[in-house]
Protein backbone atom coordinates (compact mmCIF):
# COMPACT_ATOMS: atom_id res chain seq x y z
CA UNK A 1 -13.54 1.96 67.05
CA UNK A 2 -15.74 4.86 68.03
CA UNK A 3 -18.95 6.15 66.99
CA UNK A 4 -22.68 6.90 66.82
CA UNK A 5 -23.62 3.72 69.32
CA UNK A 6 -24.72 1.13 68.80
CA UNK A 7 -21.58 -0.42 67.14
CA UNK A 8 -21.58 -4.17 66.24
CA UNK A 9 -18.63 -6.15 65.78
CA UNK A 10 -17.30 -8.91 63.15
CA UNK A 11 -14.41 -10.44 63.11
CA UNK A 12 -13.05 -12.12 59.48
CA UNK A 13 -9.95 -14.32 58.45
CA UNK A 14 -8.58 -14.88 55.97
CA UNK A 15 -6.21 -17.98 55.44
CA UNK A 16 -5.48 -17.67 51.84
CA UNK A 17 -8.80 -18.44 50.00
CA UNK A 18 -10.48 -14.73 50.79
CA UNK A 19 -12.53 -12.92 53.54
CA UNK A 20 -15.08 -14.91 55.86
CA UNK A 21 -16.81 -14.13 58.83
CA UNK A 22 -15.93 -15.47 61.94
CA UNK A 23 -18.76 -17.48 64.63
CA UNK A 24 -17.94 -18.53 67.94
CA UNK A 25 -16.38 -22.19 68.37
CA UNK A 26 -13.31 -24.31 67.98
CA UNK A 27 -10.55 -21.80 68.85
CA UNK A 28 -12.27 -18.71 68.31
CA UNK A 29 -14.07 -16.78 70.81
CA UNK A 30 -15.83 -13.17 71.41
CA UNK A 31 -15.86 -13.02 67.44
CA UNK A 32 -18.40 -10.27 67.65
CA UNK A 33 -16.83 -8.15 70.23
CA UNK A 34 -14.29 -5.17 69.70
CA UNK A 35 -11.20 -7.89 71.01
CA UNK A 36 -10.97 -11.46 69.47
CA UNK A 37 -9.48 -14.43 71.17
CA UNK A 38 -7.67 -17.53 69.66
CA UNK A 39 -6.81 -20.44 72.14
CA UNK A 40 -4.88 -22.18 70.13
CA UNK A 41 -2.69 -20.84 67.00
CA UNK A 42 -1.26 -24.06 65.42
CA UNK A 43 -1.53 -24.15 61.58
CA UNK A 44 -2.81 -20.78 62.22
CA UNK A 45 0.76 -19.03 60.93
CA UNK A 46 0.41 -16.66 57.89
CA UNK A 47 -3.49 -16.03 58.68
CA UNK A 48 -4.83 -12.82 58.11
CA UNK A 49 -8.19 -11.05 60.65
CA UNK A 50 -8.91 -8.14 60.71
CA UNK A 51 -12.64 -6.43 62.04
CA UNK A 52 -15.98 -4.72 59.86
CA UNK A 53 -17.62 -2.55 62.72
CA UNK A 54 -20.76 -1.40 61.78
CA UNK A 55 -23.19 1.20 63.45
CA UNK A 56 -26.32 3.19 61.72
CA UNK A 57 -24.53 5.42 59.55
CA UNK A 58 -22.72 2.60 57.61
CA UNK A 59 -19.61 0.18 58.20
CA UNK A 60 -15.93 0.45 58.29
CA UNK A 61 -13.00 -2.07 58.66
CA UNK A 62 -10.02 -2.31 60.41
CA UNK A 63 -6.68 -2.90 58.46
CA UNK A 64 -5.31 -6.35 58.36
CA UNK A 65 -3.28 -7.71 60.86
CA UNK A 66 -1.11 -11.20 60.24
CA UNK A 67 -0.42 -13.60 62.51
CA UNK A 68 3.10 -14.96 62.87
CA UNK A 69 3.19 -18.02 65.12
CA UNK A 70 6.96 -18.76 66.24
CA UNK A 71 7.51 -22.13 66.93
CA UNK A 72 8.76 -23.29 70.67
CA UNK A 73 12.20 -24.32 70.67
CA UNK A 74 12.91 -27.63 72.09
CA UNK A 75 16.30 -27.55 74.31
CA UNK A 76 17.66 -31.10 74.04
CA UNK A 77 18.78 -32.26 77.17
CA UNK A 78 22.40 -32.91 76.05
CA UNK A 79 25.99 -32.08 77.21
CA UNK A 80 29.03 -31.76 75.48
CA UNK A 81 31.89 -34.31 77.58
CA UNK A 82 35.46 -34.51 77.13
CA UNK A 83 37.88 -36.41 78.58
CA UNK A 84 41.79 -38.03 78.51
CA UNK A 85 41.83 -41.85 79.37
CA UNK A 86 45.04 -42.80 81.15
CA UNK A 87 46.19 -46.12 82.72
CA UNK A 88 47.88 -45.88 86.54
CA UNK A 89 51.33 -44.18 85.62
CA UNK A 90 49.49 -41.59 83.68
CA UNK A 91 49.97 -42.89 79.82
CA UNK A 92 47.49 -42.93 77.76
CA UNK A 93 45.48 -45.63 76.31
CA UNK A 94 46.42 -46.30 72.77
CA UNK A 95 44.57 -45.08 69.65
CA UNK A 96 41.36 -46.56 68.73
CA UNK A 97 37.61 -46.44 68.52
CA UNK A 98 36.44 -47.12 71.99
CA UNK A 99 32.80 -48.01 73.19
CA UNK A 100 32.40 -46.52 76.76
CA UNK A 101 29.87 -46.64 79.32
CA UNK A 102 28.91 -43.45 80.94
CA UNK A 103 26.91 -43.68 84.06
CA UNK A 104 25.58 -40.45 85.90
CA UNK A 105 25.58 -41.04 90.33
CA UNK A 106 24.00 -38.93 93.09
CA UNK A 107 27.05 -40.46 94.97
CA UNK A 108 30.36 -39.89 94.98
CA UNK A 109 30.98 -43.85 96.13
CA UNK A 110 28.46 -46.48 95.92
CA UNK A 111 24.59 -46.46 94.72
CA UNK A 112 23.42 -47.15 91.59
CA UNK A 113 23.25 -45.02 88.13
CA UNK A 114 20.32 -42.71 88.18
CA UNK A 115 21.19 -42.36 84.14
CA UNK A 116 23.78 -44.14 81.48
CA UNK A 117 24.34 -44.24 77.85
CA UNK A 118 26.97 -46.18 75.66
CA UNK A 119 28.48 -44.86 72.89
CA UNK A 120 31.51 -45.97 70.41
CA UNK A 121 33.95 -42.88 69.70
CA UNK A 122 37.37 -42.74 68.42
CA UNK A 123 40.44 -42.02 71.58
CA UNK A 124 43.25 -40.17 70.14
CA UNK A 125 46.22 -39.72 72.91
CA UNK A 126 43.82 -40.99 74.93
CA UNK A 127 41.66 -37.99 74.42
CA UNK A 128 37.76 -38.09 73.15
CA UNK A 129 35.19 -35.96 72.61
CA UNK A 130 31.16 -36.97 72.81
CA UNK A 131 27.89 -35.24 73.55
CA UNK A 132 25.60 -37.26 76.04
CA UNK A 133 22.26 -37.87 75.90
CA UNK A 134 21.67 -37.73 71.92
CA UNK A 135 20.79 -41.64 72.97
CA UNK A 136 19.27 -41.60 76.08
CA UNK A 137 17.89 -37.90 77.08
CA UNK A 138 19.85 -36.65 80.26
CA UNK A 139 15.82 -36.30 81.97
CA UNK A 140 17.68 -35.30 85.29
CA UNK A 141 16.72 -31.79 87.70
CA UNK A 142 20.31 -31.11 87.80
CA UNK A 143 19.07 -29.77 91.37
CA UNK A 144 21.85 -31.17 93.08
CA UNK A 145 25.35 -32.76 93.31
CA UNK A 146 25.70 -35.61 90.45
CA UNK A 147 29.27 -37.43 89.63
CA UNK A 148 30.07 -39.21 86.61
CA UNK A 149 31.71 -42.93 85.62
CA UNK A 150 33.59 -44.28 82.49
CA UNK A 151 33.28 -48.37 81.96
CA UNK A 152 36.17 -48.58 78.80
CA UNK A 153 36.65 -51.43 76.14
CA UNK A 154 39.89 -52.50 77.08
CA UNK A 155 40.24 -55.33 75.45
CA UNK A 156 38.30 -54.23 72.08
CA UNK A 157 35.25 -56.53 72.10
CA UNK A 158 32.60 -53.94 70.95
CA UNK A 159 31.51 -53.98 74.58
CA UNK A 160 31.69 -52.72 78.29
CA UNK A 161 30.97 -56.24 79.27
CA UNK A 162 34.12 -58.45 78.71
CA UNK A 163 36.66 -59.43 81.76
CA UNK A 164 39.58 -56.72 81.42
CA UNK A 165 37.04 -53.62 80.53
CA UNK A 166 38.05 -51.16 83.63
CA UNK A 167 36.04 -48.66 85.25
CA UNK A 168 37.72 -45.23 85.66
CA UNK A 169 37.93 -44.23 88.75
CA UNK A 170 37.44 -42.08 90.88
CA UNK A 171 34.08 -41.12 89.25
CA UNK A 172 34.13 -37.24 88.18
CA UNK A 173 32.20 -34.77 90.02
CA UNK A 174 30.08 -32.42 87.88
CA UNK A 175 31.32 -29.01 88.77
CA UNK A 176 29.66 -26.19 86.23
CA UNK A 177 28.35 -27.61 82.93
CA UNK A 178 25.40 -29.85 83.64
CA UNK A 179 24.22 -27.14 85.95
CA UNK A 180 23.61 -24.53 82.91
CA UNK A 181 20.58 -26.67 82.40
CA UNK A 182 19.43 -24.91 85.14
CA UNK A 183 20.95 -22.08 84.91
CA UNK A 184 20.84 -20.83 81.48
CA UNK A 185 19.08 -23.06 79.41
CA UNK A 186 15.27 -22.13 78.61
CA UNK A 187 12.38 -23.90 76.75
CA UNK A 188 11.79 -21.37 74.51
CA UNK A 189 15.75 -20.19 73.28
CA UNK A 190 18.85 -22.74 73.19
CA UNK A 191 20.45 -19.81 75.44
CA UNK A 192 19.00 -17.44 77.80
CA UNK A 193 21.17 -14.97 78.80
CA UNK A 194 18.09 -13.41 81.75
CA UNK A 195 20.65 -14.41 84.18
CA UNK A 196 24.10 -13.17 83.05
CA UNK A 197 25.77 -10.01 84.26
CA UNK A 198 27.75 -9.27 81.36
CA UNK A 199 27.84 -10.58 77.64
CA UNK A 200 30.51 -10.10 75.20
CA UNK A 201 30.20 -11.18 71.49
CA UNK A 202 33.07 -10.57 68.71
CA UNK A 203 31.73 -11.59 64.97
CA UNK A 204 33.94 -12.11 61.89
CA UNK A 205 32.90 -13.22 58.02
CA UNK A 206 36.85 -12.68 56.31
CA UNK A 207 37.77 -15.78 54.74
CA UNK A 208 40.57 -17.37 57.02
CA UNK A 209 42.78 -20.55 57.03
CA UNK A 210 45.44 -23.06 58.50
CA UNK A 211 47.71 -25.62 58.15
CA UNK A 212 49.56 -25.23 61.44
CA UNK A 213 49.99 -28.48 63.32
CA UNK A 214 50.31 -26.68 66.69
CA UNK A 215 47.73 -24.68 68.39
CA UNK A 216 47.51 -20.49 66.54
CA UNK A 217 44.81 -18.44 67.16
CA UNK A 218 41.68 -17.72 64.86
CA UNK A 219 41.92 -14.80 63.33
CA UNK A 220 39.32 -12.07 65.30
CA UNK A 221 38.61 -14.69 68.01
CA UNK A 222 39.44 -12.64 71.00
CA UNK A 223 37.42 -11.44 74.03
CA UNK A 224 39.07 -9.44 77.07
CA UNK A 225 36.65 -9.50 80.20
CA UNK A 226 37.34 -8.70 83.62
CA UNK A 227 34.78 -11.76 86.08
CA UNK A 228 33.54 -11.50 89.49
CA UNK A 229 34.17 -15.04 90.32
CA UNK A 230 31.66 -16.25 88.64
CA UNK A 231 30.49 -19.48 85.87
CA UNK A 232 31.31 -18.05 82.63
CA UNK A 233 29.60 -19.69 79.34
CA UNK A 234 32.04 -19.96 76.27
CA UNK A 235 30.74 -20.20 72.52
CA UNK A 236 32.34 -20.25 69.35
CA UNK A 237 30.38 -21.44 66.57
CA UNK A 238 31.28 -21.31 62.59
CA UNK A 239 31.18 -23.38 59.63
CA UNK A 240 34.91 -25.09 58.92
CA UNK A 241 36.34 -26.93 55.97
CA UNK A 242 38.74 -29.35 56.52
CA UNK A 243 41.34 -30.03 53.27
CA UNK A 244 42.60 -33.36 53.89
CA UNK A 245 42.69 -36.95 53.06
CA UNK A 246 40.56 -39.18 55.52
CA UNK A 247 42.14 -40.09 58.51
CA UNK A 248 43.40 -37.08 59.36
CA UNK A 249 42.36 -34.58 62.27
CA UNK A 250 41.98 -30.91 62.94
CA UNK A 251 41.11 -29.69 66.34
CA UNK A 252 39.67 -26.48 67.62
CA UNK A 253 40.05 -25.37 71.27
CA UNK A 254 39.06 -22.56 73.74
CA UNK A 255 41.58 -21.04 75.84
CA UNK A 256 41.52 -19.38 78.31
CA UNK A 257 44.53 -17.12 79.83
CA UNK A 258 46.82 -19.14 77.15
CA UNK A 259 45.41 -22.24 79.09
CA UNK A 260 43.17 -24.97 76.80
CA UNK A 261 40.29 -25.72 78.38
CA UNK A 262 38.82 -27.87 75.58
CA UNK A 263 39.57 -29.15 72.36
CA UNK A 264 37.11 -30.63 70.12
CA UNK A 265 39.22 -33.40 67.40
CA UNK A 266 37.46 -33.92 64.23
CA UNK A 267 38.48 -36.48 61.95
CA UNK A 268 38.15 -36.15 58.04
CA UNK A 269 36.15 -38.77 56.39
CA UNK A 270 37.94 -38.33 53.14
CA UNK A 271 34.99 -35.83 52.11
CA UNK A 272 36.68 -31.53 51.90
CA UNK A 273 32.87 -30.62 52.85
CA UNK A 274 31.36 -27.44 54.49
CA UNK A 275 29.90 -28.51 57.89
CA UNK A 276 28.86 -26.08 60.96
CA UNK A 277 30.87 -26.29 63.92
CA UNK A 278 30.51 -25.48 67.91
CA UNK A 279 32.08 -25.67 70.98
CA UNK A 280 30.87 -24.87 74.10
CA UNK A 281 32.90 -24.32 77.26
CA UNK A 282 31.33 -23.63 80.94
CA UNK A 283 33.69 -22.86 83.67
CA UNK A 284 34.13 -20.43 87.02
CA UNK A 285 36.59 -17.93 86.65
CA UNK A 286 38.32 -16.18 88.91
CA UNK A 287 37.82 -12.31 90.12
CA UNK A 288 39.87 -10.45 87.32
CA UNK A 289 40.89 -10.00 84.11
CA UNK A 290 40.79 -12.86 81.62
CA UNK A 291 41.71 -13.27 77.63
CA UNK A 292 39.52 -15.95 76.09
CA UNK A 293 40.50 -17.18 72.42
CA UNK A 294 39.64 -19.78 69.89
CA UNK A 295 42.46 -21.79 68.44
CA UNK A 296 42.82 -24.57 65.58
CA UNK A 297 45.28 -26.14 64.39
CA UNK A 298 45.49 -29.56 61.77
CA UNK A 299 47.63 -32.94 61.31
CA UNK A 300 47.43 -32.57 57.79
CA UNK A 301 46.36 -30.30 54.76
CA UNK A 302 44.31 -26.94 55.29
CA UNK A 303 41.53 -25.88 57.57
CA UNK A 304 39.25 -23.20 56.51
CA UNK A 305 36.75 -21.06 57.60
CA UNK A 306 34.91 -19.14 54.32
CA UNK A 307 33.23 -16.22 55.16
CA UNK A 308 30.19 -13.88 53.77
CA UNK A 309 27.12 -12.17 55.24
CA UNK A 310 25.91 -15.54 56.07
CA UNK A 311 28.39 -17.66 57.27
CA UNK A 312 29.95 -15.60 60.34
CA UNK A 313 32.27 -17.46 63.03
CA UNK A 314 31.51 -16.01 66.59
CA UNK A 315 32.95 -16.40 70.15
CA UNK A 316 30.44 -15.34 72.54
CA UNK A 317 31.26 -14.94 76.28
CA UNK A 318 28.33 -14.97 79.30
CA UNK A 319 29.18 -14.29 83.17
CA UNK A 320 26.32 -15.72 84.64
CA UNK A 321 24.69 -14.21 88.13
């Protein structure tokens, strides 16, 4: 504000209930000066301020300004895993709900777990498909090298514990995925891109569907990029309907240079339901050109993705630094 001097400042707010002054305390401070401070703004979102600055030829006050507080958005520290279970000659393990052990090492051989979890979830070809630490919080740096372990229910006891239960062996090293807590996951965004080199995103809200029982692509799913040898993030997200009777499965899967890296399997619960979808992908690529594509496919009946302004499917593609 300027003026004939002296001016004198007050600040007001308003939180719904009309105009009162401001005094100093609690979270406010230099109410009376010509910039206000607030130390903390919980329960503070939607409040209105604004300032009445008065000198000796009369008063005048400042339009309103409205506080918006955005809320901090908590990255939990989980990780999609997939994985086939085989036996020695390479078969796999026969169909069924399987409770597994999985035990993170700082060692490729030896030591003890520095974090586990155990979780029931269905094998199909010996294939499953979990997300670790919705139990247990994966609290690690990720700062350096880490391996992982499977304990399996062999013999179908409900536990890890019983005689012919197997460790799988040898245990996994963590290559690219649990790093991208370090690497691209923030405390205030689920992604931040700050470190990528290059991001690609194709969007698409056309009603689509499938009954193919082998792998076709999703309509619109489709990013060319040419890498620098490099960890490249993978995203598709949409919301999926899956026409069935329960028991069966659909599956959705990212490929990469006609190559699946990962397939989700879903199984229907009986329920033809709208439900959001995502699967994630993290991998180095090599220097070059690469096609990346999203592709579905079902056992039985029709998958569908229903599309408006709202309810978009996207593949999103980051090369990270």
């Amino acid at each position: 504000a300027t003026g004939a001097t002296p001016l004198s400042y007050q600040w007001q707010e308003n939180d719904g209930g009309g105009w009162l002054d401001l005094s100093e305390g609690g979270v406010y401070s230099n109410t009376s000066t010509a910039t206000m401070n607030i130390s903390d703004v919980t329960g503070l979102d939607g409040y209105q301020y604004r300032c009445v600055v008065t000198n000796p030829c009369g008063s005048a006050t400042s339009n309103a300004a409205t506080l918006t507080v955005n809320p901090l958005v908590y990255v939990p520290r989980i990780m999609n895993y997939q994985a086939k279970l085989t036996d020695e000659n390479g078969v796999a393990i026969h169909d069924a709900d399987r409770v597994i052990a999985f035990m993170i090492y700082d060692a490729e051989t030896g030591g003890s777990p520095i974090w586990a979890e155990t979780l029931s979830t269905n094998c199909v070809n010996g294939l499953f498909d979990v997300c670790l630490g919705e139990v247990h919080p994966i609290d690690l740096p990720f700062d350096e090298q880490y391996w992982i372990e499977l304990k399996v229910d062999i013999d179908d006891d409900g536990s890890v514990e019983g005689a012919a239960d197997e460790y799988f062996f040898p245990r996994e090293k963590f290559a690219s995925l649990p790093y991208s807590f370090r690497s691209i996951y923030a405390d205030t965004a689920i992604y931040s891109t700050t470190g990528a080199s290059q991001v690609q995103t194709v969007t698409a809200s056309d009603n689509i569907s499938t009954t193919s029982t082998s792998y076709v692509d999703v309509p619109g799913m489709s990013i060319d990029i040419t890498t620098g040898n490099n960890p490249v993030l993978i995203m598709f997200d949409a919301s999926l309907v899956h026409s069935s009777t329960a028991g069966q499965y659909y599956q959705v899967a990212i490929v990469v240079d006609g190559v699946v890296k990962c397939a989700h399997i879903m199984e229907n619960d009986g329920n033809s339901r709208e439900a959001p979808y995502s699967i994630h992908w993290l991998e180095t690529l090599s220097e070059g050109a690469h096609t990346i594509k999203v592709q579905w496919k079902v056992t039985d009946g029709t998958l569908y993705h229903w599309g408006s302004s709202d309810r978009i499917r996207k593949l999103s593609v980051i090369e990270l630094k």
